[in-house]
Protein backbone atom coordinates (compact mmCIF):
# COMPACT_ATOMS: atom_id res chain seq x y z
CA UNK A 1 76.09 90.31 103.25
CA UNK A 2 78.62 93.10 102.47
CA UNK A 3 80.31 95.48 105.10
CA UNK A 4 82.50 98.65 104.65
CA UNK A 5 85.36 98.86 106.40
CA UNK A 6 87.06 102.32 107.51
CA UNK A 7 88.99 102.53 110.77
CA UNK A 8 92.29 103.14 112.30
CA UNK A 9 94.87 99.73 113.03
CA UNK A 10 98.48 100.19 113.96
CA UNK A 11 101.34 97.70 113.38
CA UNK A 12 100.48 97.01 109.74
CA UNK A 13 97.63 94.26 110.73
CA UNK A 14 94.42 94.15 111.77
CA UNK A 15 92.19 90.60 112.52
CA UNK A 16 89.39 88.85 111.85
CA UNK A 17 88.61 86.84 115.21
CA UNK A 18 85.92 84.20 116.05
CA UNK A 19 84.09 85.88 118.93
CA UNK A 20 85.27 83.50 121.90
CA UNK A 21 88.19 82.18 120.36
CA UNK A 22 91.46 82.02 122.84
CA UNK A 23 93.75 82.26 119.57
CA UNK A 24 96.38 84.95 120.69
CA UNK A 25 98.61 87.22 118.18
CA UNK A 26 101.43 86.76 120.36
CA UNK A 27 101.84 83.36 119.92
CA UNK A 28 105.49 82.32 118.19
CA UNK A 29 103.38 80.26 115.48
CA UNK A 30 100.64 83.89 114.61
CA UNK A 31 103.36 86.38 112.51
CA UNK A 32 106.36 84.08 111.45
CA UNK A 33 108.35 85.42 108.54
CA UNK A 34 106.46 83.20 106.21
CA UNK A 35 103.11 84.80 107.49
CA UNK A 36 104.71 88.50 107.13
CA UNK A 37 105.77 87.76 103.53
CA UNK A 38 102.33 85.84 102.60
CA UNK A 39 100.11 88.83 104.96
CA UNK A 40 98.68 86.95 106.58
CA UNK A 41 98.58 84.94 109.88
CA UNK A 42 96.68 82.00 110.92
CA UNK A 43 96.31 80.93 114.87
CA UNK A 44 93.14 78.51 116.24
CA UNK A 45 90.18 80.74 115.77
CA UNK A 46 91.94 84.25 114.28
CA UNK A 47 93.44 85.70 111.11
CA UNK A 48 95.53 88.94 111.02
CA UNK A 49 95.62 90.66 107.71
CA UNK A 50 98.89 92.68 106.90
CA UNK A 51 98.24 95.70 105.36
CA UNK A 52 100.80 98.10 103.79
CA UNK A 53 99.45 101.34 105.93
CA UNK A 54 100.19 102.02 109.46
CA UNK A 55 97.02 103.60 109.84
CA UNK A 56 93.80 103.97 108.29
CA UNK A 57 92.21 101.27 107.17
CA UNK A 58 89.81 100.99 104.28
CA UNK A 59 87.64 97.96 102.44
CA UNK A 60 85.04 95.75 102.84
CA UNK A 61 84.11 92.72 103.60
CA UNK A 62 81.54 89.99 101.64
CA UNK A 63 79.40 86.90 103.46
CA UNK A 64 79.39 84.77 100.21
CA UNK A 65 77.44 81.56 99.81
CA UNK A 66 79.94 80.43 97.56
CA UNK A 67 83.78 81.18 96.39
CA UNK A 68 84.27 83.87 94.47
CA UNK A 69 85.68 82.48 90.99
CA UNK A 70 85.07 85.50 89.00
CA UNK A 71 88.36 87.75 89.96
CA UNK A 72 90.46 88.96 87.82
CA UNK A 73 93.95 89.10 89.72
CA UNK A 74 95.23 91.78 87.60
CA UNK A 75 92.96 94.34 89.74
CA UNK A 76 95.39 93.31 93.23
CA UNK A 77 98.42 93.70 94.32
CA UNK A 78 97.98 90.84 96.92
CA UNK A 79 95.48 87.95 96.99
CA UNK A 80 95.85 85.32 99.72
CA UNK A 81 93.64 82.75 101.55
CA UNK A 82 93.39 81.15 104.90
CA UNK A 83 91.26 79.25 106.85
CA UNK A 84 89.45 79.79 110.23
CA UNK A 85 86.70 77.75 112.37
CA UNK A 86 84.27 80.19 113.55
CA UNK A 87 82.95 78.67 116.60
CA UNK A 88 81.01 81.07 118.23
CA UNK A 89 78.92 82.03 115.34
CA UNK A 90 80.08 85.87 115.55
CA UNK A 91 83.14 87.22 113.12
CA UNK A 92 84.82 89.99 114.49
CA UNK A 93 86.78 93.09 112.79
CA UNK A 94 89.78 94.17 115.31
CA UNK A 95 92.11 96.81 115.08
CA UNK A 96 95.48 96.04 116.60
CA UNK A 97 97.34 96.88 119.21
CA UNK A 98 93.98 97.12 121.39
CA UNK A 99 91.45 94.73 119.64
CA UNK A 100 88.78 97.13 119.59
CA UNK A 101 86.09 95.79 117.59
CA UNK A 102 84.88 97.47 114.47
CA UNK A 103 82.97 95.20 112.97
CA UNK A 104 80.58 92.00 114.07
CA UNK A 105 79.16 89.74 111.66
CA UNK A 106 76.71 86.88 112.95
CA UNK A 107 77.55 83.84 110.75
CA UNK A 108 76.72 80.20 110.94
CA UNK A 109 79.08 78.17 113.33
CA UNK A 110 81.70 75.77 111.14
CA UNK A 111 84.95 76.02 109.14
CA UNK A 112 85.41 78.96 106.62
CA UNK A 113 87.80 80.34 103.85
CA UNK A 114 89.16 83.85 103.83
CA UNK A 115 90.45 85.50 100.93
CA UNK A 116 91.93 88.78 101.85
CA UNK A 117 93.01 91.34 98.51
CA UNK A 118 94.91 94.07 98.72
CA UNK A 119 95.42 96.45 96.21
CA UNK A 120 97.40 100.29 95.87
CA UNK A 121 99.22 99.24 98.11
CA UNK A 122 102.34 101.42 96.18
CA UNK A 123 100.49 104.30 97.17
CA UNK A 124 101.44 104.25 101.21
CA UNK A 125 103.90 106.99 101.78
CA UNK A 126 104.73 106.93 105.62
CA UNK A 127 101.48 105.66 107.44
CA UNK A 128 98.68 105.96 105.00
CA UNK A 129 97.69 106.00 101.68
CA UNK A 130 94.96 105.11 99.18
CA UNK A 131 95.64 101.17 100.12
CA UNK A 132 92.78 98.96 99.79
CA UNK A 133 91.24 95.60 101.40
CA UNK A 134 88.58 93.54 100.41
CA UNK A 135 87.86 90.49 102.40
CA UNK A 136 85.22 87.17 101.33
CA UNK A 137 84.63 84.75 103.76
CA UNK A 138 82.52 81.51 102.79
CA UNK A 139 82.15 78.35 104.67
CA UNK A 140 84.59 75.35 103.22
CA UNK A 141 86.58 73.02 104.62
CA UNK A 142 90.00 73.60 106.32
CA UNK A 143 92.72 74.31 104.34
CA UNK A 144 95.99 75.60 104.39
CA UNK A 145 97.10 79.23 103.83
CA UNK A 146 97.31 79.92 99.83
CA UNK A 147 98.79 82.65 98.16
CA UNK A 148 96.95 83.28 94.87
CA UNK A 149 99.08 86.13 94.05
CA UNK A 150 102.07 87.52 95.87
CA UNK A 151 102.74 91.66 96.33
CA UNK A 152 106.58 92.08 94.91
CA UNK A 153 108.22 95.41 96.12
C-alpha cells in the first residue's frame, strides 16, 4: 500500500502514532538530543519524524511485506529506523503542534520497523523548501533506533 503525503506540520516534526496509543511527545524520554540529532523519536506506541522544513510537508509512505533492501543511500540525505508496536491496528499521520490527522492506514496489530528518508533537505531556506520524506513500515521485531545514514550540515 503506498500513500502521498502533503500537509502542513510545525516544529520541524510530525508523527506516526498507533491509533489508541497513550505515548505522549512531551515526555522527557520522546525528543532528547540524541533523538534531535538521529530525527527521530521513539515513545510506547509513536514516532516523530524531524524534518528540516517548518512547514509543508511532502512524501509518502509504503505498507511493505518485507524490508526494503534495494536502496541506494546515495539518493538521501538522512536514512534512519525505529521501531513501534501498533496495537490498535490503525497507523496514523499527525501534524504537530495539534495532532490533526492526515493520514490513517489500517494495518495488522504487532511490532513494526520504520525507516524514515529524507532527502533535499539543503534546499529549506526559512520554513520550506523542496525537502522530501519517504516512510516504509513493515512488521519485524522490536529493535532499537538505527541510523543507516546520518544528514551532516
Amino acid at each position: 500500500m503506498h500513500y502521498s503525503l502533503n500537509f502542513y506540520t510545525s516544529y520541524n516534526q510530525f508523527y506516526l502514532y498507533d491509533k489508541h496509543s497513550v505515548g505522549a511527545t512531551d515526555s522527557n524520554n520522546f525528543w532528547t538530543q540524541e533523538a534531535f540529532e538521529q530525527r527521530l523519536a521513539i515513545e510506547e506506541g509513536i514516532i516523530g519524524v524531524g524534518t528540516e522544513c517548518y512547514g509543508p510537508v511532502k512524501g509518502e509512505l509504503t505498507v511493505l511485506a518485507a524490508p526494503n533492501n534495494n536502496f541506494d543511500p546515495e539518493l538521501y540525505d538522512h536514512i534512519v529506523e525505529g521501531s513501534i508496536e501498533i496495537r490498535s491496528g490503525v497507523l496514523q499521520v499527525l501534524e504537530c503542534p495539534s495532532s490533526t490527522v492526515e493520514l490513517e492506514v489500517a494495518v495488522e496489530p504487532g511490532t513494526y520497523r520504520i525507516r524514515a528518508y529524507s532527502s533535499n533537505l539543503q534546499s529549506v531556506e526559512g520554513d520550506e523548501g523542496d525537502d522530501y520524506y519517504i516512510i516504509e513500515i513493515w512488521r519485524a521485531p522490536f529493535n532499537t533506533r538505527t541510523v543507516l545514514k546520518q544528514y551532516l550540515i
